[in-house]
Protein backbone atom coordinates (compact mmCIF):
# COMPACT_ATOMS: atom_id res chain seq x y z
CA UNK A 1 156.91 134.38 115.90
CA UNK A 2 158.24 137.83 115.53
CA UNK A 3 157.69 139.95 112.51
CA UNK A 4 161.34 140.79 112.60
CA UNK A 5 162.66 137.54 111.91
CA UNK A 6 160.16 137.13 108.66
CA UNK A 7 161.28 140.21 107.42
CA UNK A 8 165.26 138.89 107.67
CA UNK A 9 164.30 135.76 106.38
CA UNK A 10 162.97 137.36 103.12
CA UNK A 11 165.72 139.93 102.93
CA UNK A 12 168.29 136.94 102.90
CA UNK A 13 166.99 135.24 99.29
CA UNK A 14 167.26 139.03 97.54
CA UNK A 15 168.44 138.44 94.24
CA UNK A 16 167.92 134.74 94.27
CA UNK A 17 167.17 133.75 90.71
CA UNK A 18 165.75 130.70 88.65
CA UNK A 19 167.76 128.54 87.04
CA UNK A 20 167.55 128.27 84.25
CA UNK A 21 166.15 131.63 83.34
CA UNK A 22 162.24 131.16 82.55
CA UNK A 23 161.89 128.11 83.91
CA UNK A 24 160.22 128.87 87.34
CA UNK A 25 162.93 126.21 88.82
CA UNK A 26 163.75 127.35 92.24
CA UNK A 27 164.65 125.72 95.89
CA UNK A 28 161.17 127.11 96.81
CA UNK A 29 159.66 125.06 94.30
CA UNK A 30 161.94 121.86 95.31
CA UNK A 31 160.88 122.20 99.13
CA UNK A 32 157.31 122.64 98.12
CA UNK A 33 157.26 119.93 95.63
CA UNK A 34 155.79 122.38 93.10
CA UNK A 35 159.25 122.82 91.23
CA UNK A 36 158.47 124.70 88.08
CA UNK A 37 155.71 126.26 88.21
CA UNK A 38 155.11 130.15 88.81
CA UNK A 39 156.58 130.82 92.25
CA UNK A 40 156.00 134.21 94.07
CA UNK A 41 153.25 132.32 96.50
CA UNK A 42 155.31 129.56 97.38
CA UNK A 43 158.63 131.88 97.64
CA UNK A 44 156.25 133.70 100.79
CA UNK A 45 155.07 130.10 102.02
CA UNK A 46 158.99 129.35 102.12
CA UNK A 47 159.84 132.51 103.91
CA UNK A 48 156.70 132.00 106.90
CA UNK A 49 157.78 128.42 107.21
CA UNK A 50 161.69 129.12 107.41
CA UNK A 51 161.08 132.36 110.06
CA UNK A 52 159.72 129.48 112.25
CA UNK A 53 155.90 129.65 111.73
CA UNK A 54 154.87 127.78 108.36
CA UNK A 55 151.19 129.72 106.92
CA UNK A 56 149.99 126.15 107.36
CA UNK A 57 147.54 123.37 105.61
CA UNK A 58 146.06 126.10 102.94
CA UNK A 59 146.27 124.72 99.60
CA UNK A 60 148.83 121.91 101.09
CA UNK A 61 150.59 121.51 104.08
CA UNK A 62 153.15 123.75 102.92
CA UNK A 63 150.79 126.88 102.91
CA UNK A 64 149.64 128.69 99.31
CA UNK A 65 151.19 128.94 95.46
CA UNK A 66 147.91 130.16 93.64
CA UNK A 67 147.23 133.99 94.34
CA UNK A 68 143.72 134.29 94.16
CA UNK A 69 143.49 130.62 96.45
CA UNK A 70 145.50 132.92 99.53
CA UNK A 71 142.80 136.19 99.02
CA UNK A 72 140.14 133.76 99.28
CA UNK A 73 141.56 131.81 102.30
CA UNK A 74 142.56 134.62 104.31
CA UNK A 75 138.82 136.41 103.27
CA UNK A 76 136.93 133.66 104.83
CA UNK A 77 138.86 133.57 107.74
CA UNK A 78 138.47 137.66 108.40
CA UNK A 79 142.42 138.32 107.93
CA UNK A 80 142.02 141.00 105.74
CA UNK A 81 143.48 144.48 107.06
CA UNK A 82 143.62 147.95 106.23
CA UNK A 83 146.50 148.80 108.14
CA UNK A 84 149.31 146.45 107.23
CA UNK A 85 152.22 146.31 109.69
CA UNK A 86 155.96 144.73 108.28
CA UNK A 87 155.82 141.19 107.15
CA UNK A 88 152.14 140.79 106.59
CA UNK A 89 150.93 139.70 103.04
CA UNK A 90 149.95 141.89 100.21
CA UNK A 91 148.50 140.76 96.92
CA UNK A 92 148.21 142.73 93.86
CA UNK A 93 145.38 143.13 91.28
CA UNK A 94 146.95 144.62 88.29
CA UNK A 95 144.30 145.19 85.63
CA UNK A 96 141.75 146.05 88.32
CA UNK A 97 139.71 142.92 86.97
CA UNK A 98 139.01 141.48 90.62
CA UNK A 99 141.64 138.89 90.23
CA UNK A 100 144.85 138.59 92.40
CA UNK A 101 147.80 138.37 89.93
CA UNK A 102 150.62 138.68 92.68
CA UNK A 103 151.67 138.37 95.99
CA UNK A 104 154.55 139.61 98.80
CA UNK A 105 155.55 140.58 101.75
CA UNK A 106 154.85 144.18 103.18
CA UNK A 107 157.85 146.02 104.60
CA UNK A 108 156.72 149.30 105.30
CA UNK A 109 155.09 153.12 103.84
CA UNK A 110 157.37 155.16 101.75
CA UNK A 111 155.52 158.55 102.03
CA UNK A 112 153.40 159.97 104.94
CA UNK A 113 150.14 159.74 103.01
CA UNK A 114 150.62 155.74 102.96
CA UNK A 115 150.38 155.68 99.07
CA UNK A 116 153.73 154.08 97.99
CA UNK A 117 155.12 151.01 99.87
CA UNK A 118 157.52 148.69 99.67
CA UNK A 119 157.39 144.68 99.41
CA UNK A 120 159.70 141.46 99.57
CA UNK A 121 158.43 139.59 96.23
CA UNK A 122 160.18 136.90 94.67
CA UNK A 123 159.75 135.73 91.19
CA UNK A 124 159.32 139.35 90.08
CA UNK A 125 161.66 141.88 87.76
CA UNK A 126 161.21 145.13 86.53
CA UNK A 127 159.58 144.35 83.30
CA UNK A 128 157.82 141.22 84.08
CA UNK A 129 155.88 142.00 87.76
CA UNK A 130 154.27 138.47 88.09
CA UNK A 131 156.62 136.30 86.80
CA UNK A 132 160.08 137.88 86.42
CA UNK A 133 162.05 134.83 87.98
CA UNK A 134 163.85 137.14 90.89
CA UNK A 135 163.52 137.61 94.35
CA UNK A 136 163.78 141.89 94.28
CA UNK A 137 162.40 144.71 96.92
CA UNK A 138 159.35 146.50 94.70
CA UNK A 139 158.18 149.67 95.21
CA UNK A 140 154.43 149.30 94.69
CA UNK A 141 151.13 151.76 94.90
CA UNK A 142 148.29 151.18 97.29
CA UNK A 143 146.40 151.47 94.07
CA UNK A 144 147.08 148.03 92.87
CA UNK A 145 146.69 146.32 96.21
CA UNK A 146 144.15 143.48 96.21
CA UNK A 147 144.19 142.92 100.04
CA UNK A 148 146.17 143.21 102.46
CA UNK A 149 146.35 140.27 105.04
CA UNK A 150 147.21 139.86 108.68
CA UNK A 151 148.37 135.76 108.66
CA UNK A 152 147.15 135.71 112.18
CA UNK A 153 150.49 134.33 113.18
CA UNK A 154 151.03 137.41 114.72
CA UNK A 155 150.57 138.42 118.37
CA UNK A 156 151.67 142.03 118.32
CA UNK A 157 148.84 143.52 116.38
CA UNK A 158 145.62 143.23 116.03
CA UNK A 159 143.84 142.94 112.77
CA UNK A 160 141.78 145.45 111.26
CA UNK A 161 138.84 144.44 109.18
CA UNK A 162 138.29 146.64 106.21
CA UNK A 163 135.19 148.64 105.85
CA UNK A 164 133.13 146.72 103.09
CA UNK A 165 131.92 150.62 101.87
CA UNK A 166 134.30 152.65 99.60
CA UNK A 167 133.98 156.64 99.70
CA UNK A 168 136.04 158.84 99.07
CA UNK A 169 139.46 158.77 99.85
CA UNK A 170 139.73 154.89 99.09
CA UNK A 171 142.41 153.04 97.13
CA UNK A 172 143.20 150.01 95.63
CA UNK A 173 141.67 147.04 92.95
CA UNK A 174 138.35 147.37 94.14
CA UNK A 175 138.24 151.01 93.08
CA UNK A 176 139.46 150.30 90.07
CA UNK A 177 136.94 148.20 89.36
CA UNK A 178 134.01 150.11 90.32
CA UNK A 179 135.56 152.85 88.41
CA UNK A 180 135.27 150.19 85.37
CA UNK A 181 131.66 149.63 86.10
CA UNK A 182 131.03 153.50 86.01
CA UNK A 183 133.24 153.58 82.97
CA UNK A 184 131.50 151.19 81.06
CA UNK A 185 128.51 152.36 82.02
CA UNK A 186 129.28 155.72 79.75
CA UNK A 187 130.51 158.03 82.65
CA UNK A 188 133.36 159.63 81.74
CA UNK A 189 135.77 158.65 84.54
CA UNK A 190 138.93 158.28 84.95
CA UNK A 191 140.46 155.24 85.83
CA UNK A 192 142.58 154.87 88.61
CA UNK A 193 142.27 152.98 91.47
CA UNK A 194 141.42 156.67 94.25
CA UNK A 195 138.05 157.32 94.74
CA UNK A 196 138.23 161.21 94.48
CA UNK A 197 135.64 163.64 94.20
CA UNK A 198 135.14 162.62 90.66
CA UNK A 199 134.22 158.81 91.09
CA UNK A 200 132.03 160.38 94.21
CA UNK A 201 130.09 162.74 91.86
CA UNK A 202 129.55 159.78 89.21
CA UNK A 203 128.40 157.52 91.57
CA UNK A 204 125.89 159.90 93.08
CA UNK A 205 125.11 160.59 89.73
CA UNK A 206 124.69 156.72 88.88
CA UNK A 207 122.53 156.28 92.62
CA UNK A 208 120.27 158.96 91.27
CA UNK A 209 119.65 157.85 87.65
CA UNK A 210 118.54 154.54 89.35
CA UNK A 211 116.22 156.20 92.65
CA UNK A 212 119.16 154.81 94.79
CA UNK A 213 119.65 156.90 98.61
CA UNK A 214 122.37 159.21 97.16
CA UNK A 215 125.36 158.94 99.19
CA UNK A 216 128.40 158.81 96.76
CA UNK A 217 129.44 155.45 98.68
CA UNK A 218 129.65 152.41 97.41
CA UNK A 219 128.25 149.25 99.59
CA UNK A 220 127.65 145.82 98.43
CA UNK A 221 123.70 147.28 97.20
CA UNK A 222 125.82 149.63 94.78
CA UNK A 223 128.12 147.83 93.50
CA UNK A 224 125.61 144.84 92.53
CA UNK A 225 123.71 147.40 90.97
CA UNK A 226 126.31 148.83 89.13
CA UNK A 227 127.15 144.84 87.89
CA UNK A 228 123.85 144.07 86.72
CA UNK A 229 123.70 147.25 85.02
CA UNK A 230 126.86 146.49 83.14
CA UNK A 231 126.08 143.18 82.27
CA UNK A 232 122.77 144.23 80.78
CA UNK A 233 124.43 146.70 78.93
CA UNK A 234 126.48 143.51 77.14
CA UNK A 235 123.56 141.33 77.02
CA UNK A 236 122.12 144.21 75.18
CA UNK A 237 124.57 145.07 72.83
CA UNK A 238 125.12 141.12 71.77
CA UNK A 239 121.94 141.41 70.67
CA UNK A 240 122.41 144.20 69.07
CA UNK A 241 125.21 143.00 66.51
CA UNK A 242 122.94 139.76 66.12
CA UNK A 243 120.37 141.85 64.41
CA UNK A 244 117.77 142.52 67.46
CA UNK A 245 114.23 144.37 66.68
CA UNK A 246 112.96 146.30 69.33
CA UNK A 247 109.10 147.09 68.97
CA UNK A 248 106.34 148.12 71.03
CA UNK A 249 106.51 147.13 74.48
CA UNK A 250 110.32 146.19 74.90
CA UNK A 251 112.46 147.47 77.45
CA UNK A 252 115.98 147.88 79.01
CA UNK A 253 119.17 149.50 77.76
CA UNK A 254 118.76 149.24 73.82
CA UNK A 255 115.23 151.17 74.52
CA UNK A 256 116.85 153.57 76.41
CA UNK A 257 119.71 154.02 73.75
CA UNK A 258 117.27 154.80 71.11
CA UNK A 259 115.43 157.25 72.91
CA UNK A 260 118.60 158.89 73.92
CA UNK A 261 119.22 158.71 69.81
CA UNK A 262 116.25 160.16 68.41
CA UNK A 263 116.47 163.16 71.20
CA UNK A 264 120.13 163.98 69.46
CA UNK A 265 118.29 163.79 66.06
CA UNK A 266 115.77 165.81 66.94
CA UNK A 267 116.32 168.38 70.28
CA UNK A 268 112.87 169.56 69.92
CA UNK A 269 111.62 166.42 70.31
CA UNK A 270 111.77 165.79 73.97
CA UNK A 271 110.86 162.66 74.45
CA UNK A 272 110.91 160.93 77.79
CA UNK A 273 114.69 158.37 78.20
CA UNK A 274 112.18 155.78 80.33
CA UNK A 275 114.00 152.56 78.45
CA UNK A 276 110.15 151.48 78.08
CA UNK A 277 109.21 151.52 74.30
CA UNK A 278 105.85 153.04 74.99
CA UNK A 279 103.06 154.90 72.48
CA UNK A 280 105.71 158.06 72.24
CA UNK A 281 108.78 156.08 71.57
CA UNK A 282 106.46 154.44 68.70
CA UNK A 283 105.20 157.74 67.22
CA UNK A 284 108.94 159.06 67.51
CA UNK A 285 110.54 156.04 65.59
CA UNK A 286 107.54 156.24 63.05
CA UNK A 287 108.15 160.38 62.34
CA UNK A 288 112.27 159.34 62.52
CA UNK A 289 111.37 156.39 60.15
CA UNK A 290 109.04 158.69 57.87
CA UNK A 291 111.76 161.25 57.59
CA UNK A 292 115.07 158.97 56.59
CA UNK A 293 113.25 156.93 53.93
CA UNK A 294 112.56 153.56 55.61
CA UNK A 295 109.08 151.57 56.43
CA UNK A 296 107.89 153.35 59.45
CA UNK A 297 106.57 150.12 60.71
CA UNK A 298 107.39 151.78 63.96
CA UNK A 299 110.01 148.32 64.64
CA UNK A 300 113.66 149.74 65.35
CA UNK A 301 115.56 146.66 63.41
CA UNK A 302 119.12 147.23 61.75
CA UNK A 303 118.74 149.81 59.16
CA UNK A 304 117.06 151.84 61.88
CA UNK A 305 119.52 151.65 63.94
CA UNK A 306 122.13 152.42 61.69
CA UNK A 307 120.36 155.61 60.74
CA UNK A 308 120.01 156.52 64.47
CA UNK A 309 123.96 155.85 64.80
CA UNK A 310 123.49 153.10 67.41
CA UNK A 311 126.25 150.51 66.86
């Protein structure tokens, strides 16, 4: 199967619409026996499977129509690529939240630097990227790529597995979302989807805070770290807003936030960010207490919290 004749089988349904508009009824959806429902997956399983070579028994034995089903597939089977070559698939992440939202066929780089590329998508229009009810040509940015994937139908070209560490220079959903974990973390990044110098020096920054090797990469180590970081910073704050106490001897982020506080209250007051609520922490919230009119019980509950601005 040649990756000519996929590419003229795609380019022959341009402008093909639904009828009627917004109803995701389509002759892709007839021949996959899937007729109204959201169609950009099945318009590429209809495309492999008319160029001669169907994707195969994925989801059925017509190939793929959920997004996120293909990543997954093609993932487990190592088809994943970094260098995409015309008519392999590319899916899109669009918020950066990890989950595939779209999906086409690559035609080829429109700059040098490999940045800007262009894709046979159907059920797509400017305006509505996902489910637009057109086949079109989009111009997209490497930045919202998901994956890339080599089919293996292919005999041409070999498939390159992607390196499982980002650094700098990297694009796409994946550093968008460890961007997200950096952001929520409080680091003051911007959000993207390149992995420039800034994401490198916040993530150093991040490895160091948390006696991590300091490399500015980000493996699978990193990134869980990052994730379990962020998800105690939520755990934290829930409990937070449902009126927590913190006392002698607790720990984690809250801990940490109210040392953090009572620094900014007080710069000459030094006092150790461990996120341990130790014998200084204690005498701190006492003096803090003592000084804004509340029971210095030494127990940060809500009206000490308020005072020290945490909300």
């Amino acid at each position: 199967m040649s990756r000519a004749k996929v590419l003229e089988t795609a380019k022959a349904e341009l402008n093909t619409v639904e009828s009627p508009a917004g109803s995701n009824k389509t002759k892709y959806g007839v021949w996959y026996n899937l007729n109204g429902q959201k169609w950009c997956a099945i318009f590429v399983s209809w495309v492999f499977d008319k160029a001669g070579n169907p994707l195969g028994n994925i989801q059925t034995p017509k190939g793929i129509h959920h997004c996120q089903s293909a990543h997954n597939y093609y993932k487990s089977k190592n088809k994943l690529t970094t260098t995409p070559e015309p008519g392999d698939i590319v899916i899109y992440d669009w918020e950066g939240n990890g989950y595939a939202d779209h999906i086409g066929i690559f035609i080829k780089w429109k700059n040098t630097a490999k940045t800007l590329f262009e894709a046979y998508e159907g059920n797509t229009i400017q305006g509505n990227d996902s489910d637009g009810g057109k086949v079109m040509v989009r111009e997209r940015s490497r930045n919202l790529v998901k994956s890339f994937i080599n089919p293996g139908i292919y005999i041409d070209v070999a498939i390159t597995v992607p390196d499982a560490v980002l650094s700098n220079g990297a694009r796409g959903s994946a550093v968008t979302v460890l961007q997200k974990y950096l952001f929520d973390l409080g680091y003051a990044i911007e959000v993207d989807g390149w992995f420039g110098t800034q994401t490198e020096d916040f993530l150093k920054q991040f490895q160091q805070e948390n006696n991590m090797a300091v490399t500015g990469t980000a493996d699978t180590v990193v990134t869980g770290a990052l994730q379990e970081a962020v998800n105690d910073q939520r755990i934290a704050r829930a409990k937070l807003i449902s009126g927590s106490y913190l006392k002698k001897g607790s720990s984690g982020f809250l801990v940490t936030e109210v040392q953090k506080a009572l620094n900014a209250k007080d710069p000459q007051l030094n006092l150790p960010v461990t996120g341990v609520f130790a014998d200084k922490t204690y005498k701190a919230v006492k003096a803090f207490q003592l000084n804004n009119n509340l029971d210095d019980d030494g127990v940060v509950g809500p009206l000490t919290f308020a005072k020290l601005g945490i909300v």
